[in-house]
PDB file of N, CA and C in Angstrom:
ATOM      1  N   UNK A   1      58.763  42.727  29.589  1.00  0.00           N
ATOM      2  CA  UNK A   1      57.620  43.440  29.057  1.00  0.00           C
ATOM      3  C   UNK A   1      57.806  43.612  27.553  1.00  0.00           C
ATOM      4  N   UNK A   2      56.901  43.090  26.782  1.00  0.00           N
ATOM      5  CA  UNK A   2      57.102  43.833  25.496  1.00  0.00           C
ATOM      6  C   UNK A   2      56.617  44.503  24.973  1.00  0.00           C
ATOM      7  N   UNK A   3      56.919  45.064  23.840  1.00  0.00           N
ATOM      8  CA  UNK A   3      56.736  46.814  23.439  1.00  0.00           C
ATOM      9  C   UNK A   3      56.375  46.555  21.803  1.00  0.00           C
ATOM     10  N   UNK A   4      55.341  47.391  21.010  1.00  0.00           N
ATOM     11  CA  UNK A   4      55.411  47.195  19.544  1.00  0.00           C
ATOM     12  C   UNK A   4      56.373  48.098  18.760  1.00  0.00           C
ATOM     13  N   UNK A   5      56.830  47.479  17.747  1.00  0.00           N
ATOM     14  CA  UNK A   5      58.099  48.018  17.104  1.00  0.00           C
ATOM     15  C   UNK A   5      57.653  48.071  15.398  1.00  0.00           C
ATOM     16  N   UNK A   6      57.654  48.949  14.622  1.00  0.00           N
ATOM     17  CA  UNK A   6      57.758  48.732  13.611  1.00  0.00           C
ATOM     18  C   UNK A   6      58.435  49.085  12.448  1.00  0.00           C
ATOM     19  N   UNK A   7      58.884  47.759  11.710  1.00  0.00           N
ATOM     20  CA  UNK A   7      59.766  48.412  11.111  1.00  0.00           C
ATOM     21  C   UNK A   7      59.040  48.107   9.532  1.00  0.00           C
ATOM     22  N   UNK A   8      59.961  48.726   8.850  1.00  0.00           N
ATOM     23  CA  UNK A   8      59.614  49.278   7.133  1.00  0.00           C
ATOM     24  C   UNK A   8      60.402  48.314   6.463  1.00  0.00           C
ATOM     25  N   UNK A   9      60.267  47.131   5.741  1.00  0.00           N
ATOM     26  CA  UNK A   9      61.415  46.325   5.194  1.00  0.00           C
ATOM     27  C   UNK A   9      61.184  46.500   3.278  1.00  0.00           C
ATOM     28  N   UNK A  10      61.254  45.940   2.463  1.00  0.00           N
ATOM     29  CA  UNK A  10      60.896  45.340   1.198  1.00  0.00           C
ATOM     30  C   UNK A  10      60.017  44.286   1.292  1.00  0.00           C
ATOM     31  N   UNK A  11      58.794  44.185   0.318  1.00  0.00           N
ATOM     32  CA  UNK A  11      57.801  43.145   0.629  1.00  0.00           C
ATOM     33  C   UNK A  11      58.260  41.813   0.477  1.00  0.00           C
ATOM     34  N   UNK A  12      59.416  41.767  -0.625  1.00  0.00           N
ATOM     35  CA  UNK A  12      60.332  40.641  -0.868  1.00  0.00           C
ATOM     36  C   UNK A  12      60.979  39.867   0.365  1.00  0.00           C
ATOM     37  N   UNK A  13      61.341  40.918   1.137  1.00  0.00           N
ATOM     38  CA  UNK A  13      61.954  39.965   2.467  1.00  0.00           C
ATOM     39  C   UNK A  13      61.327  39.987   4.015  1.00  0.00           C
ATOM     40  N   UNK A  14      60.153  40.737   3.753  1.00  0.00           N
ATOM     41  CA  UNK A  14      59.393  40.269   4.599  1.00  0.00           C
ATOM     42  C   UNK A  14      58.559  38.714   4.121  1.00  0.00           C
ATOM     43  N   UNK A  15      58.280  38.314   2.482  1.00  0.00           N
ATOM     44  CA  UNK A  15      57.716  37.333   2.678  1.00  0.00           C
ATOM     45  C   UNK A  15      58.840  36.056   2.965  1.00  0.00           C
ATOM     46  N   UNK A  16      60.097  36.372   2.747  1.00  0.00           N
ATOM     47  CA  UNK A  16      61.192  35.642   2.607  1.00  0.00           C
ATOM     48  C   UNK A  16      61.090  35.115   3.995  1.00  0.00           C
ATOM     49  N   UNK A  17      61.171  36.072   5.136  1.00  0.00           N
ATOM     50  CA  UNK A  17      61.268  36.322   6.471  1.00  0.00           C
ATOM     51  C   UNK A  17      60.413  35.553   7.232  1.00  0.00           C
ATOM     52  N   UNK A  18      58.822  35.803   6.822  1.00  0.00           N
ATOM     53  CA  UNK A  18      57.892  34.797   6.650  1.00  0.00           C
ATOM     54  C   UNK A  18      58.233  33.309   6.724  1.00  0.00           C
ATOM     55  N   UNK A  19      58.129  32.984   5.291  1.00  0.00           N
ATOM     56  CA  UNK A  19      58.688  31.304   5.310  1.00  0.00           C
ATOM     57  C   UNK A  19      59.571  31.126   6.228  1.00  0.00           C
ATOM     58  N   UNK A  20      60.801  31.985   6.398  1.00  0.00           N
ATOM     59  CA  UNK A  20      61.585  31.397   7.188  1.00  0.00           C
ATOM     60  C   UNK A  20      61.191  31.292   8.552  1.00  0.00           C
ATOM     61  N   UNK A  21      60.561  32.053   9.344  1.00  0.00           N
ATOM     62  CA  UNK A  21      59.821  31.923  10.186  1.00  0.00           C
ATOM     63  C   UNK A  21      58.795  30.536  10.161  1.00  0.00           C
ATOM     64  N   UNK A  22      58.086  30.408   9.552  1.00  0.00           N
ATOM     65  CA  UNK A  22      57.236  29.453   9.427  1.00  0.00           C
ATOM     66  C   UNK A  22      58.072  27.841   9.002  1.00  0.00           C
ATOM     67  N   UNK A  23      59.279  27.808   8.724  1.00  0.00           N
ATOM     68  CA  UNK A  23      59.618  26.662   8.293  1.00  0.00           C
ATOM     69  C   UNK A  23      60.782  26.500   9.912  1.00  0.00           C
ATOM     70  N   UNK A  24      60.714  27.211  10.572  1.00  0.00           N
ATOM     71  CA  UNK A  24      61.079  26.777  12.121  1.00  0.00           C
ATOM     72  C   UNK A  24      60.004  26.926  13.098  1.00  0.00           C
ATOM     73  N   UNK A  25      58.981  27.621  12.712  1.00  0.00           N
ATOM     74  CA  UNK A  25      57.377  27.234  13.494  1.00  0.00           C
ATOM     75  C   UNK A  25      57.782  28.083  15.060  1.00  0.00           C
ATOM     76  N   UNK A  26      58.162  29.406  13.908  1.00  0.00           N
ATOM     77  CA  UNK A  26      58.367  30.891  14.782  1.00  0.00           C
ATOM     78  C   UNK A  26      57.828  31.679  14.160  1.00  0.00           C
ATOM     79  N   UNK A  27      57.360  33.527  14.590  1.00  0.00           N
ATOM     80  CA  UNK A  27      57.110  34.396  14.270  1.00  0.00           C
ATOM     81  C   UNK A  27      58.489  34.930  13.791  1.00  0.00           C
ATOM     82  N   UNK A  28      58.284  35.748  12.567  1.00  0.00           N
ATOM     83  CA  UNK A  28      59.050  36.799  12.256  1.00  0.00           C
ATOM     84  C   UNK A  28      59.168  37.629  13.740  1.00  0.00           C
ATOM     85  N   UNK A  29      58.306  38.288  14.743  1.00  0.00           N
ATOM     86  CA  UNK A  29      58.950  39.051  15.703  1.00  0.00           C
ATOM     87  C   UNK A  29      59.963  38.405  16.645  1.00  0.00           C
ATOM     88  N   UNK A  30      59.162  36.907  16.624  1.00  0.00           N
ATOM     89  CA  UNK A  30      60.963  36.489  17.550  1.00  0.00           C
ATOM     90  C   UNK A  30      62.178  36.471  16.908  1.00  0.00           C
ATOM     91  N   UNK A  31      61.844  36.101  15.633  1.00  0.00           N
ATOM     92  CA  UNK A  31      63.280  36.184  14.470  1.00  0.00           C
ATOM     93  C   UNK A  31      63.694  37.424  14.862  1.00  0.00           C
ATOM     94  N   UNK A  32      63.105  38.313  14.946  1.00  0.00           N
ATOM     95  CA  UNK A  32      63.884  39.451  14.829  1.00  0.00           C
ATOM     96  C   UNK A  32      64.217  40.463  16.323  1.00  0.00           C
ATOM     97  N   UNK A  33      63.686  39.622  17.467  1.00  0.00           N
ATOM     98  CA  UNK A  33      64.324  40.202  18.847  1.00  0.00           C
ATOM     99  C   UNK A  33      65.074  39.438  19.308  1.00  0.00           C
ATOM    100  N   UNK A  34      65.200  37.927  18.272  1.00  0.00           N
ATOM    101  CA  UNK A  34      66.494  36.938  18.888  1.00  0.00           C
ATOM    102  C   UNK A  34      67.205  37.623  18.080  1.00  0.00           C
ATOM    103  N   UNK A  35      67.149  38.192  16.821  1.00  0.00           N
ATOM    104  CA  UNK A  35      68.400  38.896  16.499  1.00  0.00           C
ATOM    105  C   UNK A  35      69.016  40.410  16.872  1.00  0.00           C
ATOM    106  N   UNK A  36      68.350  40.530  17.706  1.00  0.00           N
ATOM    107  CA  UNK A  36      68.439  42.554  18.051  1.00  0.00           C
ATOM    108  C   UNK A  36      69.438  41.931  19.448  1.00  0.00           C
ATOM    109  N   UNK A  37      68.881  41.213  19.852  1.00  0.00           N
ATOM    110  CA  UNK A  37      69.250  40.188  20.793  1.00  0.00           C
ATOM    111  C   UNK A  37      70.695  39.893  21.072  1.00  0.00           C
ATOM    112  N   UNK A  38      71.121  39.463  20.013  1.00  0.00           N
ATOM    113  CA  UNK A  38      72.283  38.972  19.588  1.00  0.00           C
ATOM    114  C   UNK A  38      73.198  40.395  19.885  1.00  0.00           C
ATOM    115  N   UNK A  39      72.789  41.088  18.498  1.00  0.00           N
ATOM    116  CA  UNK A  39      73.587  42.027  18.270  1.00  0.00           C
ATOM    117  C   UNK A  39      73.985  43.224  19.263  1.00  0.00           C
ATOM    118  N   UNK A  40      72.759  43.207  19.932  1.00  0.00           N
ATOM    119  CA  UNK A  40      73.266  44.320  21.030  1.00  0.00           C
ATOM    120  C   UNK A  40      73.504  43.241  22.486  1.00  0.00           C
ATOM    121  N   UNK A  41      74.071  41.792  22.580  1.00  0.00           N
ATOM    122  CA  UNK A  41      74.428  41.134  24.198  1.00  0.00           C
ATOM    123  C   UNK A  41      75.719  41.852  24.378  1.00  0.00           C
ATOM    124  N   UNK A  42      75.878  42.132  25.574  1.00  0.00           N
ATOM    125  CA  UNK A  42      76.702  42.945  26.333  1.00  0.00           C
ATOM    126  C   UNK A  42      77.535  41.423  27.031  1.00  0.00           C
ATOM    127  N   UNK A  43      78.772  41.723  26.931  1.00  0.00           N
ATOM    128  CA  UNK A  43      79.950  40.963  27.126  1.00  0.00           C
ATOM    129  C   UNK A  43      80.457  41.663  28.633  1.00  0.00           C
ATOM    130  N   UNK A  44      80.382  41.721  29.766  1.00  0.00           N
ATOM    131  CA  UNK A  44      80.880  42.569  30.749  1.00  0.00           C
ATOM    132  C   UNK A  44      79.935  43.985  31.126  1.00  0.00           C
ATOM    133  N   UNK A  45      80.673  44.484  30.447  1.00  0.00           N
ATOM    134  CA  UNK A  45      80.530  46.184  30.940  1.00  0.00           C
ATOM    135  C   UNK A  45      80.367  46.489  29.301  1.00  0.00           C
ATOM    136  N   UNK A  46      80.869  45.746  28.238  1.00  0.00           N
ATOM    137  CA  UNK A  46      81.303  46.398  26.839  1.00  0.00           C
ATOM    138  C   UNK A  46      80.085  45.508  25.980  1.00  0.00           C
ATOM    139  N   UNK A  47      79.795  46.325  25.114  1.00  0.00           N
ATOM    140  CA  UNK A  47      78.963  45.509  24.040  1.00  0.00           C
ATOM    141  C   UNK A  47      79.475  44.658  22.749  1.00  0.00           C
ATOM    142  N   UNK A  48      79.306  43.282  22.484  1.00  0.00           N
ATOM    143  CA  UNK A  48      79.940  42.641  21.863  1.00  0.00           C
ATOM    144  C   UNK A  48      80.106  43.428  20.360  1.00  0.00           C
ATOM    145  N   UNK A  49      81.334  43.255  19.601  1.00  0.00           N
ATOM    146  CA  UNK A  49      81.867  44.013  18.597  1.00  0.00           C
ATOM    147  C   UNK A  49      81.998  43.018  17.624  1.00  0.00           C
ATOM    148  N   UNK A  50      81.899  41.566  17.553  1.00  0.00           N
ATOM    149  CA  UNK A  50      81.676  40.448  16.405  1.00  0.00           C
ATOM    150  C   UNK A  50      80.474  40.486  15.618  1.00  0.00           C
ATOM    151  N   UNK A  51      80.532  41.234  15.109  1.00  0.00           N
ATOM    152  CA  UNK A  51      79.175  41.327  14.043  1.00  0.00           C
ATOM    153  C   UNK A  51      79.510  40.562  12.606  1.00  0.00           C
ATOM    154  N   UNK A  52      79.000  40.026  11.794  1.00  0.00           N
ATOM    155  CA  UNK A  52      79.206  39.443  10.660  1.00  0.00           C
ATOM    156  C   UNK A  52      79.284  39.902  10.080  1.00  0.00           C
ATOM    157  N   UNK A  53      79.911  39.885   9.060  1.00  0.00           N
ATOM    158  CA  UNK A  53      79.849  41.153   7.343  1.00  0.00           C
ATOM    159  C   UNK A  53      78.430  41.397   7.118  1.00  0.00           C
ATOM    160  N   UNK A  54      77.790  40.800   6.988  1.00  0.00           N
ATOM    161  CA  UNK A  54      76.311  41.935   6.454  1.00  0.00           C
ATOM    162  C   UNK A  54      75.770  42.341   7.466  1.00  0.00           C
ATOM    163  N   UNK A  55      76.229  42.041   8.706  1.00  0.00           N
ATOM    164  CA  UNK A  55      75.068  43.029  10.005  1.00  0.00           C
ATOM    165  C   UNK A  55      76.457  44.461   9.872  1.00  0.00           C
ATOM    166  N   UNK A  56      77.617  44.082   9.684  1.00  0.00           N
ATOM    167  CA  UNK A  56      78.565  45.542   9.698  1.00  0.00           C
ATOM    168  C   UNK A  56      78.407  45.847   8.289  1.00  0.00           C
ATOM    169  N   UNK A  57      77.598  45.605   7.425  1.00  0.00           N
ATOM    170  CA  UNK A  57      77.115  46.893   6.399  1.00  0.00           C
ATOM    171  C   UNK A  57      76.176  47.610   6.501  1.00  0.00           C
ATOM    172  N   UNK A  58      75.453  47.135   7.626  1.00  0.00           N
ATOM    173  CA  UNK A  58      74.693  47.936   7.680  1.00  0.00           C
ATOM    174  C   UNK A  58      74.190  48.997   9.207  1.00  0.00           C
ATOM    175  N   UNK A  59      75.792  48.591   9.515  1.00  0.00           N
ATOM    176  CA  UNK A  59      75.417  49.635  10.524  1.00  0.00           C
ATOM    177  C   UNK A  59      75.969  50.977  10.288  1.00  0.00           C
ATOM    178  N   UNK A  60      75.157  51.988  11.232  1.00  0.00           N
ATOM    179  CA  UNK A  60      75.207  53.719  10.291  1.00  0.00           C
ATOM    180  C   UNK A  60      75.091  54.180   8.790  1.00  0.00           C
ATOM    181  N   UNK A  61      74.052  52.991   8.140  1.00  0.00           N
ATOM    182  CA  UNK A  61      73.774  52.923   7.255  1.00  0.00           C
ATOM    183  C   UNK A  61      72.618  54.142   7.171  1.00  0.00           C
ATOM    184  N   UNK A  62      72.019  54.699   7.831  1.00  0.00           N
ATOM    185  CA  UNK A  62      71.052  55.486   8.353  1.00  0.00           C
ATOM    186  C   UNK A  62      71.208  56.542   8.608  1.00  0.00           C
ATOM    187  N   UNK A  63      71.258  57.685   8.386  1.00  0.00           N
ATOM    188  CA  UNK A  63      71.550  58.870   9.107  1.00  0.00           C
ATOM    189  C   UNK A  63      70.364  59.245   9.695  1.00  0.00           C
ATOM    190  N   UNK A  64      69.917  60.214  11.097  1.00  0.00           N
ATOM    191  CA  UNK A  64      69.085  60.024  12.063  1.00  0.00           C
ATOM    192  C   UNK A  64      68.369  61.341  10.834  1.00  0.00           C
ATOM    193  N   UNK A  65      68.457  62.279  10.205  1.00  0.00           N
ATOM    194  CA  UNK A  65      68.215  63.316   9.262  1.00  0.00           C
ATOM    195  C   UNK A  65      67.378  62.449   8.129  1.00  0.00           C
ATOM    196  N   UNK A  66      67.419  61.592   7.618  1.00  0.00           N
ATOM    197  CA  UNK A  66      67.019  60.540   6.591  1.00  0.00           C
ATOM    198  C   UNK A  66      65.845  59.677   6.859  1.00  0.00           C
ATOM    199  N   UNK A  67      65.846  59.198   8.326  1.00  0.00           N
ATOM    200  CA  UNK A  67      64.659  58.365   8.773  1.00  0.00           C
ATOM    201  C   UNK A  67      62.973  59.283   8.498  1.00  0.00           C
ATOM    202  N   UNK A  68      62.450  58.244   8.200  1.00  0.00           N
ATOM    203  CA  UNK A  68      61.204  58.996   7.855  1.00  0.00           C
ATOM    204  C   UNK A  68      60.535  59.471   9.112  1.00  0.00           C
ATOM    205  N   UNK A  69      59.567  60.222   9.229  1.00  0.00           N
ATOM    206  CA  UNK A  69      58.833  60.845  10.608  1.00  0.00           C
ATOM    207  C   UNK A  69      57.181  59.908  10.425  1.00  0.00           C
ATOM    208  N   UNK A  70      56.541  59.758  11.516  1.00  0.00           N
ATOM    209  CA  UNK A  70      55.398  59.156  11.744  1.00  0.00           C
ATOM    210  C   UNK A  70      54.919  59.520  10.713  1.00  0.00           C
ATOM    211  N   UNK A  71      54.580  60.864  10.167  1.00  0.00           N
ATOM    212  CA  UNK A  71      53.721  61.400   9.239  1.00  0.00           C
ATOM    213  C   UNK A  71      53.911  61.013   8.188  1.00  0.00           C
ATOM    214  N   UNK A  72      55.130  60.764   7.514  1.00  0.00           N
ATOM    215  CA  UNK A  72      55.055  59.964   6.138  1.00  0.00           C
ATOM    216  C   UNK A  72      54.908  58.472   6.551  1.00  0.00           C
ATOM    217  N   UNK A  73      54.837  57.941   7.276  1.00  0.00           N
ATOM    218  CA  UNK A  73      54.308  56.810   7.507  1.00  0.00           C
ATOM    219  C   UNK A  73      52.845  56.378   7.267  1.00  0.00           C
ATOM    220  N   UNK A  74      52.021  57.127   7.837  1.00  0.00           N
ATOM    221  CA  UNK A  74      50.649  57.383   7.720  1.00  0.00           C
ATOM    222  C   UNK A  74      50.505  57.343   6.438  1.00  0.00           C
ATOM    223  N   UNK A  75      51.174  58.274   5.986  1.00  0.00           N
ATOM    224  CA  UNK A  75      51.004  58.901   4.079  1.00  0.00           C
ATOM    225  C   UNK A  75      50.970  57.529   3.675  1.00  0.00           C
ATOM    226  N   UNK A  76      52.134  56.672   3.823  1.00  0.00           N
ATOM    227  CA  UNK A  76      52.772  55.463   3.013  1.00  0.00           C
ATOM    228  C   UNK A  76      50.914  54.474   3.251  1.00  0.00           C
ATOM    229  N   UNK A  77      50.547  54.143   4.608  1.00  0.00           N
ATOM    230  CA  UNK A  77      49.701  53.569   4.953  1.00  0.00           C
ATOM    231  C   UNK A  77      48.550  53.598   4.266  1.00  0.00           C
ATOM    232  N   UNK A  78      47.947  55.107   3.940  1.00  0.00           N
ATOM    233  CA  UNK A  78      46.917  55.316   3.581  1.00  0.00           C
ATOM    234  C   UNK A  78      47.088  55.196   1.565  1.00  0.00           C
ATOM    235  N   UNK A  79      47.855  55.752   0.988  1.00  0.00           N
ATOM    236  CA  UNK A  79      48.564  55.697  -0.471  1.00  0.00           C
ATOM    237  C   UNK A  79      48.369  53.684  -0.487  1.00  0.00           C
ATOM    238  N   UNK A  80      49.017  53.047   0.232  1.00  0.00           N
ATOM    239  CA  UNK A  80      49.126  51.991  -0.156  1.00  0.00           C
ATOM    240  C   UNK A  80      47.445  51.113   0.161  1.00  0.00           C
ATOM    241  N   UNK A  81      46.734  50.939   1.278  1.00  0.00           N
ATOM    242  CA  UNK A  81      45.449  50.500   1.079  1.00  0.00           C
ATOM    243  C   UNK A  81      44.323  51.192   0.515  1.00  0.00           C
ATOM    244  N   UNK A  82      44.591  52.566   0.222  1.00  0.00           N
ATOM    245  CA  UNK A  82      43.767  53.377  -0.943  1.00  0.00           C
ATOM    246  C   UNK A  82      43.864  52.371  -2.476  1.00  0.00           C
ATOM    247  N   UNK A  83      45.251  52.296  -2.714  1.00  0.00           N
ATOM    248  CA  UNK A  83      45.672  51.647  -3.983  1.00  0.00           C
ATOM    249  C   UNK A  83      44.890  50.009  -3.670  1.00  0.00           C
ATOM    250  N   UNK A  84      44.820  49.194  -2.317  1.00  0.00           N
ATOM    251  CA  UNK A  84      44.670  47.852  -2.771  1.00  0.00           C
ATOM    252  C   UNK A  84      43.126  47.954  -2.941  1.00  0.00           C
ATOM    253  N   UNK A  85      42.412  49.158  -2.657  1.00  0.00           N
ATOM    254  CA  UNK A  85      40.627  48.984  -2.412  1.00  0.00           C
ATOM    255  C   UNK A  85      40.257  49.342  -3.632  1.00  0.00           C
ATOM    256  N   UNK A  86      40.574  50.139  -4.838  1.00  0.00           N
ATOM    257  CA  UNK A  86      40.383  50.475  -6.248  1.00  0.00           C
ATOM    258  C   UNK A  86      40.744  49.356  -7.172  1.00  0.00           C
TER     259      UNK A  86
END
């Protein structure tokens, strides 16, 4: 079953993300549940612990206190297509 997810990136690497997607004649969302994919396959009973140097910089990169709430989301939404319609 799938579920919508969204995430907040830099416009820079979402268009990056883009091409790259498009130059294997995939969506960015499979790019990115073959990689959630990856990172969380379970080896047994234990979850695999081989992560590459830049997926282990950025984990607990986040503190759960720091993440934004729906409501500044909205804010971000409305601030940003207010700005592209003027």
């Amino acid at each position: 079953m799938s579920k919508k997810l969204t995430l907040r990136l830099d416009e820079d690497v979402i268009e990056r993300a883009k091409a790259y997607a498009a130059d294997r004649d995939t969506s960015v969302s499979r790019l990115v549940e073959a990689y959630f994919a990856a990172v969380t396959e379970t080896n047994g009973d234990r979850k695999q612990t081989s992560f590459s140097g830049t997926t282990r910089q950025f984990i607990g990169v986040l503190d759960e206190a720091d993440e934004a709430d729906e409501a500044d989301y909205k804010q971000h939404l409305e601030e940003k297509y207010l700005d592209e319609s003027t």
